[in-house]
C-alpha atoms as a PDB file:
ATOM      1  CA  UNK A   1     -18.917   6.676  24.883  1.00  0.00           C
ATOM      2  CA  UNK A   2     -17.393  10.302  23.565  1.00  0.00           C
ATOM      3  CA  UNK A   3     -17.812  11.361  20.379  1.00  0.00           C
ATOM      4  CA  UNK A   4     -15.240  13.456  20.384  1.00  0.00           C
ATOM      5  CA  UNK A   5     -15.446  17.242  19.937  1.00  0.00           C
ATOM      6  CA  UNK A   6     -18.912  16.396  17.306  1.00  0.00           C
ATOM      7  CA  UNK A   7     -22.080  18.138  19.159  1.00  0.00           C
ATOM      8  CA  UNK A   8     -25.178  17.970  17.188  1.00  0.00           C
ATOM      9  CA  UNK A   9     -27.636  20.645  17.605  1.00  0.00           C
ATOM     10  CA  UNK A  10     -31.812  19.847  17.602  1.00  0.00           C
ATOM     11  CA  UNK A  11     -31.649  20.039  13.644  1.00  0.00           C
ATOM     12  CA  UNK A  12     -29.004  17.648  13.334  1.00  0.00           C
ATOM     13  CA  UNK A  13     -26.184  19.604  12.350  1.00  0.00           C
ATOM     14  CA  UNK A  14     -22.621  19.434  13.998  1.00  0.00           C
ATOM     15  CA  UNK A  15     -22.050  22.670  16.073  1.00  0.00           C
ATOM     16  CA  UNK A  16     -19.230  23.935  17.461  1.00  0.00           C
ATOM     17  CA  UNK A  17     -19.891  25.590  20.547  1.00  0.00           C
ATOM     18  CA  UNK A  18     -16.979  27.820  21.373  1.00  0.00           C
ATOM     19  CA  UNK A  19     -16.768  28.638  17.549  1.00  0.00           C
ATOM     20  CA  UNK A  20     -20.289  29.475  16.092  1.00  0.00           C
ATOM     21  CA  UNK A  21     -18.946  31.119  12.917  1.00  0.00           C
ATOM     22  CA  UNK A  22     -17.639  27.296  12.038  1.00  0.00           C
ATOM     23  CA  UNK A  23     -19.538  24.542  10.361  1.00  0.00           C
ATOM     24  CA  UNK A  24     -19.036  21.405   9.206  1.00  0.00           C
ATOM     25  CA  UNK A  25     -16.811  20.897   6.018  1.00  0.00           C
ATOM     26  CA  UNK A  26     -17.307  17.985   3.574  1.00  0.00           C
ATOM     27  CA  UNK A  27     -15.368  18.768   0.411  1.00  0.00           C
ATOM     28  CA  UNK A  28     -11.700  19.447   0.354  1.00  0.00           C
ATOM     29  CA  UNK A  29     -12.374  22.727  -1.942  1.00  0.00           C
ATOM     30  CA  UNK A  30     -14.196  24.524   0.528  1.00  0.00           C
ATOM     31  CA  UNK A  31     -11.830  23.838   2.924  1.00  0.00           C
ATOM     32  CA  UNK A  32      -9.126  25.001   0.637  1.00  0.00           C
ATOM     33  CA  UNK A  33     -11.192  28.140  -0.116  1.00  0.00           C
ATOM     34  CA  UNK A  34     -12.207  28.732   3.811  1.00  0.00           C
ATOM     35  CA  UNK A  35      -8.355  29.117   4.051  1.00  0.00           C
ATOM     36  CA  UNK A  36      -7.687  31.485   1.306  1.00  0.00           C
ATOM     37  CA  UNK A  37     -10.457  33.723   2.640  1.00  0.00           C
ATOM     38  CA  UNK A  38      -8.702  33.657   6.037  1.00  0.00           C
ATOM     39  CA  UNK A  39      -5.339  34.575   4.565  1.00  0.00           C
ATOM     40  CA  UNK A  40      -6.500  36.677   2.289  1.00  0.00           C
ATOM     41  CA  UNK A  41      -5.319  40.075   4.003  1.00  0.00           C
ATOM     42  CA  UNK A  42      -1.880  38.702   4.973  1.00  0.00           C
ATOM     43  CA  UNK A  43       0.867  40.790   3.715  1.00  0.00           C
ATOM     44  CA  UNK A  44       3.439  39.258   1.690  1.00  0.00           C
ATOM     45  CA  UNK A  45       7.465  40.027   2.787  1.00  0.00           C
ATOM     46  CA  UNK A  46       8.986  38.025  -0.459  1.00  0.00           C
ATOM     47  CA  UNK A  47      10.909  40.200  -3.137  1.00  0.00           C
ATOM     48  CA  UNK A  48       8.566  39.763  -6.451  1.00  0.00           C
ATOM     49  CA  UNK A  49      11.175  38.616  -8.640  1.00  0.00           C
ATOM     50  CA  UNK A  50      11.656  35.679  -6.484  1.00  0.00           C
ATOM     51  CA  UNK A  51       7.905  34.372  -5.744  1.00  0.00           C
ATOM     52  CA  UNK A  52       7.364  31.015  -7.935  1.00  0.00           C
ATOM     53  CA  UNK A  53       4.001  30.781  -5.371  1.00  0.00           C
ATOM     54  CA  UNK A  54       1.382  32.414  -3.752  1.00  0.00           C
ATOM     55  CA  UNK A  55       1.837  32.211  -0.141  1.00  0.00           C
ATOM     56  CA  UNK A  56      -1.681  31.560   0.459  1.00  0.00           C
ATOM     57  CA  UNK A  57      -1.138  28.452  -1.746  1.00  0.00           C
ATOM     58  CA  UNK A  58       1.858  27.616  -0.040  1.00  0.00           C
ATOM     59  CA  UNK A  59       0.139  28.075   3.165  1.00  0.00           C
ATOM     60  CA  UNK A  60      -2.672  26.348   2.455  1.00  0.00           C
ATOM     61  CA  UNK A  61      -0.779  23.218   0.600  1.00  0.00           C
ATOM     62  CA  UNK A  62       1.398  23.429   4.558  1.00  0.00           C
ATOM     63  CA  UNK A  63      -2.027  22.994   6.736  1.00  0.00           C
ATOM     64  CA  UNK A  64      -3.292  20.329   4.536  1.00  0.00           C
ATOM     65  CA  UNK A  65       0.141  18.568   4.714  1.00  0.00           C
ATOM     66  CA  UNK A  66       0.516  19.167   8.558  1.00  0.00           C
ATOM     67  CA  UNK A  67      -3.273  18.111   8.859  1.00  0.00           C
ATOM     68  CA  UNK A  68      -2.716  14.587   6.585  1.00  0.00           C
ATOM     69  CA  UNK A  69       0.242  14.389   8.860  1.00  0.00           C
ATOM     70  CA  UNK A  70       3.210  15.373   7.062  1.00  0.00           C
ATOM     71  CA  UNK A  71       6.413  15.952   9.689  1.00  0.00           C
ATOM     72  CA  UNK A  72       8.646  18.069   7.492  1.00  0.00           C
ATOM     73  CA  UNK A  73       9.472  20.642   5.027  1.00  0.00           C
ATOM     74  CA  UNK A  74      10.099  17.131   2.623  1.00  0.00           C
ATOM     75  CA  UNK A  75       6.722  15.830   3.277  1.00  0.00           C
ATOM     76  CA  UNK A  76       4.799  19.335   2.560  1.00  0.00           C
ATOM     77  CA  UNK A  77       6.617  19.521  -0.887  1.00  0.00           C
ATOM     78  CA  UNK A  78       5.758  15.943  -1.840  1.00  0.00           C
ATOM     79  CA  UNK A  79       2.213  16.803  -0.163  1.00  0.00           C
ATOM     80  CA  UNK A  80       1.774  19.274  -2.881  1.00  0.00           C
ATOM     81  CA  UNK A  81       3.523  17.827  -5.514  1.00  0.00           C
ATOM     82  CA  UNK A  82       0.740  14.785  -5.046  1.00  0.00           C
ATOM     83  CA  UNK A  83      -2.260  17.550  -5.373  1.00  0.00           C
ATOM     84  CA  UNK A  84      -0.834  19.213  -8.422  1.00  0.00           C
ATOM     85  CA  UNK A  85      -3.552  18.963 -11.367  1.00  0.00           C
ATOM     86  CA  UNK A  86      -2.325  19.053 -14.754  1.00  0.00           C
END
């Protein structure tokens, strides 16, 4: 039976063949951080005065949603209002 899209390589670890640069992820903070590096050269359009966010956190806080399977703008914010720390 499948196994999905998991291939495991002769040492064991999960490969992804038509992505070598990715690996296998097992803690939410360096998936979190493999998404700030890749949006870490996006340019900004907001006016400063009006930011309350980074984007990358607001992007980032969006994929997880979308991923956990949030279907709205309403379900991203109460995503991220259920990660806030502190």
């Amino acid at each position: 039976m499948s196994q999905g899209f998991e291939i495991k390589s002769a040492s064991g670890k999960k490969s992804f063949p038509s992505h070598p640069q990715l690996q296998e992820v097992g803690e939410i903070q360096a998936i979190q951080q493999s998404l700030l590096q890749h949006f870490a050269d996006l340019k900004d359009p907001r006016v400063e005065r009006t930011k309350k966010h980074l984007l990358t956190d607001i992007l980032t806080v969006a994929i997880l949603a979308i991923i956990a399977g949030a279907q709205g703008w309403e379900d991203i914010e109460n995503y991220g209002i259920s990660k806030k720390s502190g």
